[in-house]
N, C-alpha and C. Protein backbone atom coordinates (compact mmCIF):
# COMPACT_ATOMS: atom_id res chain seq x y z
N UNK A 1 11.08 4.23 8.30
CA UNK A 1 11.50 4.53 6.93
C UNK A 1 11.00 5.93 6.57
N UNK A 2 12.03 6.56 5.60
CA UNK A 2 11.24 7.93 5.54
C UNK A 2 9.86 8.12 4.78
N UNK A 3 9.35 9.03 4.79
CA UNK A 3 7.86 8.76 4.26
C UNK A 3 8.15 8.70 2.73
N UNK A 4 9.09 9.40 1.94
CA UNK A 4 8.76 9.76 0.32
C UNK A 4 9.90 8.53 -0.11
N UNK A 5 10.52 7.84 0.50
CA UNK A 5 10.76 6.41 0.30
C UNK A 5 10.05 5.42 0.61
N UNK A 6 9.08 5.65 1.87
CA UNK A 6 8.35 4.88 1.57
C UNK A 6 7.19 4.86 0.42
N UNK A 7 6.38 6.06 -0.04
CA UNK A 7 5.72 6.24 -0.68
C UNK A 7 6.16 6.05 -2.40
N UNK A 8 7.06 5.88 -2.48
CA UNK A 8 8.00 5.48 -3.45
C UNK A 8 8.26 4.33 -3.58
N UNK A 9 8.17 3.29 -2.70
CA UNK A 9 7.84 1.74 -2.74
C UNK A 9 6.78 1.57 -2.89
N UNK A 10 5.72 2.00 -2.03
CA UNK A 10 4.24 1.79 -2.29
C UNK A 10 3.73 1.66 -3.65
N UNK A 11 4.44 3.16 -4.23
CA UNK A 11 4.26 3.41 -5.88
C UNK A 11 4.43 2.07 -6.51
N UNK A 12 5.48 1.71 -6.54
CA UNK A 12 6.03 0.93 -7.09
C UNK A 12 5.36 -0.33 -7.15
N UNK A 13 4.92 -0.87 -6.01
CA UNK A 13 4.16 -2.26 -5.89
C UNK A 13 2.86 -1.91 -6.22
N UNK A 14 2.01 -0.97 -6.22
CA UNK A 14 0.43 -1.04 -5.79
C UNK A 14 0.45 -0.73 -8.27
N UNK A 15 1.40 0.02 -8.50
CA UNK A 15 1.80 0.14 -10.14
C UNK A 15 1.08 -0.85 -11.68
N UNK A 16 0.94 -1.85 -10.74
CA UNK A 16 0.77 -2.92 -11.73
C UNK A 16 -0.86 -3.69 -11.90
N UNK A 17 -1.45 -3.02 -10.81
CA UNK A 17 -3.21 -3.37 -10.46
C UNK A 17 -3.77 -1.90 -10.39
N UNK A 18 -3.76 -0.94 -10.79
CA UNK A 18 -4.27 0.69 -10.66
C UNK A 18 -5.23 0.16 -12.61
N UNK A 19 -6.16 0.58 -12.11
CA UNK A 19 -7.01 1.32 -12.98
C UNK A 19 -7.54 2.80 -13.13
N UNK A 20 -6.62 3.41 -12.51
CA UNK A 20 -7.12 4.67 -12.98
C UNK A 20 -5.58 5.35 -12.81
N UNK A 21 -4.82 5.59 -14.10
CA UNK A 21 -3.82 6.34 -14.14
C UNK A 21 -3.54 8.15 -13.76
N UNK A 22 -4.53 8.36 -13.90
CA UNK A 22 -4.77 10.02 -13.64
C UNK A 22 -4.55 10.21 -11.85
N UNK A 23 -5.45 8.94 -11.55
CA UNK A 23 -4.93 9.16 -9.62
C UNK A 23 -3.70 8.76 -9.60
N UNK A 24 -3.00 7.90 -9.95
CA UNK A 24 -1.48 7.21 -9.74
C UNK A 24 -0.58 8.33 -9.78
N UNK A 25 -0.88 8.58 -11.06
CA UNK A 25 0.26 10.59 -11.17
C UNK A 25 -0.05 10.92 -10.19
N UNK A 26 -1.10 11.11 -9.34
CA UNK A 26 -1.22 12.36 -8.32
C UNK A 26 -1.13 11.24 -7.10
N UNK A 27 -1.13 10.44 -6.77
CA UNK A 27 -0.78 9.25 -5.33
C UNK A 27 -0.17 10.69 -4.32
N UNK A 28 -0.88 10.31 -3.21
CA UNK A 28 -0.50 10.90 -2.23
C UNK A 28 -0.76 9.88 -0.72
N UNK A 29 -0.41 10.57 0.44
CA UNK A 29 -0.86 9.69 1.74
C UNK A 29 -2.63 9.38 1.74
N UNK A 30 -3.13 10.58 1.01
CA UNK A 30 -4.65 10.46 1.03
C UNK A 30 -5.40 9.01 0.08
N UNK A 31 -4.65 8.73 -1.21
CA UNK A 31 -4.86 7.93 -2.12
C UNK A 31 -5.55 6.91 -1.40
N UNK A 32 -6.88 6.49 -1.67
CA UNK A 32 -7.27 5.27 -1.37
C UNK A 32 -7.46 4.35 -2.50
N UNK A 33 -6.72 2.94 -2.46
CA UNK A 33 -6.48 2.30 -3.37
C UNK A 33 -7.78 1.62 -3.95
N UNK A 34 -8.76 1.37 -3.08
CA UNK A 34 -9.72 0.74 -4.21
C UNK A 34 -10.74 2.65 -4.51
N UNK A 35 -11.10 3.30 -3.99
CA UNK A 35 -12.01 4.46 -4.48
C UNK A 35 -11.22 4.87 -5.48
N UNK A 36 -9.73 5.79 -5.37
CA UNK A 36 -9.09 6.63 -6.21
C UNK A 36 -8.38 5.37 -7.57
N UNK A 37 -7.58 4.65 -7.03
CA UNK A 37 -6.89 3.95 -8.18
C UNK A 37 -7.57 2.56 -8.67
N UNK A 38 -8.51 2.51 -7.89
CA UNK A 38 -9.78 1.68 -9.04
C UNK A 38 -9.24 0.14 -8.78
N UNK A 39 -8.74 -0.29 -7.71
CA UNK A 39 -7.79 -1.78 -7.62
C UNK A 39 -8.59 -2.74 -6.71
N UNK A 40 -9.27 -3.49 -7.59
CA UNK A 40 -10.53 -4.45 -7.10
C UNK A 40 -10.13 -5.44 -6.26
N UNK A 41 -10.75 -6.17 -5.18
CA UNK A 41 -10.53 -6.32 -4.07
C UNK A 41 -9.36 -8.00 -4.08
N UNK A 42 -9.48 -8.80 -5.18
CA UNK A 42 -8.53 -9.21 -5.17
C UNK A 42 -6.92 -8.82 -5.42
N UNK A 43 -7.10 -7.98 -6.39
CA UNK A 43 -5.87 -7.36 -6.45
C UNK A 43 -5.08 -6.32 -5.22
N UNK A 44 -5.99 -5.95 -4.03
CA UNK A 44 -5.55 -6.11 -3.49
C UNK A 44 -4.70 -6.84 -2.26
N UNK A 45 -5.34 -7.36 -2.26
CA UNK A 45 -4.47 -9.09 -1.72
C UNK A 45 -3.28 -9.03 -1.73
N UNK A 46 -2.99 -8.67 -3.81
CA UNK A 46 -1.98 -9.03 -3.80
C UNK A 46 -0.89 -7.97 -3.99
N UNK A 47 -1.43 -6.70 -3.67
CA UNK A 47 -0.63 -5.59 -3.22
C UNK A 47 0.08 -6.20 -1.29
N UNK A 48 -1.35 -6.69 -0.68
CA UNK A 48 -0.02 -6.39 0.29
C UNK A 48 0.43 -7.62 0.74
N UNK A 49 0.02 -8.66 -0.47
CA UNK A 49 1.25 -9.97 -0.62
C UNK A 49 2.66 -8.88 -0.97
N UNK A 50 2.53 -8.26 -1.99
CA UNK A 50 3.99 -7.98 -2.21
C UNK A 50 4.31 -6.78 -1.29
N UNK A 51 3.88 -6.07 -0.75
CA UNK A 51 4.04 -5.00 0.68
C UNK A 51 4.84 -6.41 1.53
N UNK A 52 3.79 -7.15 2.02
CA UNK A 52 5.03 -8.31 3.05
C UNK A 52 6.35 -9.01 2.27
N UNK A 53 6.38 -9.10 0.93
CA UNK A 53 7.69 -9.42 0.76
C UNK A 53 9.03 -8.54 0.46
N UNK A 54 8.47 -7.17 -0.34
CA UNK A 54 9.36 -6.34 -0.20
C UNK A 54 9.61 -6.19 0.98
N UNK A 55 9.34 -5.56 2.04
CA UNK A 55 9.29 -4.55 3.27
C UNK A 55 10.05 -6.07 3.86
N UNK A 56 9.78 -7.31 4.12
CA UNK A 56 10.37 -8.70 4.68
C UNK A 56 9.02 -8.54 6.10
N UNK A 57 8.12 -8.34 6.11
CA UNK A 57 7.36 -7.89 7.49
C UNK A 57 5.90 -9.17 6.72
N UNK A 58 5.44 -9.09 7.86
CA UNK A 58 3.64 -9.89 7.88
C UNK A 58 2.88 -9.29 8.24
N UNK A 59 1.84 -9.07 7.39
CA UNK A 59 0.60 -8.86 7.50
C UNK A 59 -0.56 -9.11 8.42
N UNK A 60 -0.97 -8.96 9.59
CA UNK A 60 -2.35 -9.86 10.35
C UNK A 60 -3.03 -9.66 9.15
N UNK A 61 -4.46 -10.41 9.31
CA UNK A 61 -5.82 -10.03 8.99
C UNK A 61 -6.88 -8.78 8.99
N UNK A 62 -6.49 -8.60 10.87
CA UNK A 62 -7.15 -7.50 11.17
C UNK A 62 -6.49 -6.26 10.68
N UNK A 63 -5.05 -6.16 10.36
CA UNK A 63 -4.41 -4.90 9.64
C UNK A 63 -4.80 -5.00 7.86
N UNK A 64 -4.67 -6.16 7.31
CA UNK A 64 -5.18 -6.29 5.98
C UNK A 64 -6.45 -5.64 5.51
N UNK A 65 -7.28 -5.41 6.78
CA UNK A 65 -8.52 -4.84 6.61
C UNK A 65 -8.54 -3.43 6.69
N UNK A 66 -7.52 -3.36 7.28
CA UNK A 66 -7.85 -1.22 7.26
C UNK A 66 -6.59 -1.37 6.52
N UNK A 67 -6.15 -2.04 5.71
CA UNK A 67 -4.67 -1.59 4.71
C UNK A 67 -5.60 -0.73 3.17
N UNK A 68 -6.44 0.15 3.27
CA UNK A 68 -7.21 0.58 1.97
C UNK A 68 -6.40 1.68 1.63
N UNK A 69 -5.75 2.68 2.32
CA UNK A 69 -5.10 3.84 1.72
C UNK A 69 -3.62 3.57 1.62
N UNK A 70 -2.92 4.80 1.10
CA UNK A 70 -1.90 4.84 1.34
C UNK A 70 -1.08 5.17 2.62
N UNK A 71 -2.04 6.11 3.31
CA UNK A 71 -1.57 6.67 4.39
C UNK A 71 -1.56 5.45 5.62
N UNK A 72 -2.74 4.23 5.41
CA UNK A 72 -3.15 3.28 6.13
C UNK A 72 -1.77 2.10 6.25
N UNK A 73 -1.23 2.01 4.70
CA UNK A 73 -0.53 1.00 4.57
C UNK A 73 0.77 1.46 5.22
N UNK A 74 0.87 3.01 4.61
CA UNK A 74 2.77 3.56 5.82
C UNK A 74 2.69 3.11 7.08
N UNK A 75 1.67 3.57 7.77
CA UNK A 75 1.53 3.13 9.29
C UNK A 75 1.63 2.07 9.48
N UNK A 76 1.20 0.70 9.06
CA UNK A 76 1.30 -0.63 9.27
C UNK A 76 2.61 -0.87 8.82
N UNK A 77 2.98 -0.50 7.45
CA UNK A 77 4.59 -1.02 7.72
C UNK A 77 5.67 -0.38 8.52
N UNK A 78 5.44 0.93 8.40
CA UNK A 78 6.05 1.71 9.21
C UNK A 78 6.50 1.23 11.03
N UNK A 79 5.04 0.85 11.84
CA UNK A 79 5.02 0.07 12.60
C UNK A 79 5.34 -1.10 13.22
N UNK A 80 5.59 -2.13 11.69
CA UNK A 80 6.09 -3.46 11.51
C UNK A 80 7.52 -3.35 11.47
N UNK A 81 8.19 -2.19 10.65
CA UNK A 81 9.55 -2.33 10.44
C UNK A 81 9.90 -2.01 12.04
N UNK A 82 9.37 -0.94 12.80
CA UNK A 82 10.01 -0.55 13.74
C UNK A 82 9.97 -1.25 14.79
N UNK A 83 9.12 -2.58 14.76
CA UNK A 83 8.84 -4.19 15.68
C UNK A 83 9.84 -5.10 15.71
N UNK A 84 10.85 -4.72 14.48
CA UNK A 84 11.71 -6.05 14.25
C UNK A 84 12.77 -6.13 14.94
């Protein structure tokens, strides 16, 4: 998927658990979701609950654990889409 569509979904799902709006404006591949956008560790969960249902892909465990950035999460789906 291209990157600024993907990063444009990402936006979109990670949107609704960000505590810190000032990083969200600026989201980049660097963005790490719990340091920069402040998204406490359940809420992420359920970022990449909805990462596996948009994208239609699954999550392991061991990828759930390095899923902290943005740049972390392209690669895993990125990877997943290109598995199917």
């Amino acid at each position: 998927m291209e990157k600024v569509q993907l990063i444009t979904k990402l936006k979109t799902i990670v949107q609704p658990y960000i505590q810190d709006e000032e990083a969200f404006k600026n989201l980049t591949e660097e963005t790490d979701f719990v340091k920069d956008l402040k998204i406490n560790s359940a809420n992420l969960v359920d970022v990449i609950l909805d990462v596996e249902e948009v994208f239609d892909i699954r999550i392991e465990n061991d990828e759930m654990e390095k899923m902290l950035s943005v740049k972390a999460a392209m690669d895993i789906v990125n990877a997943k889409l290109e598995a199917k």
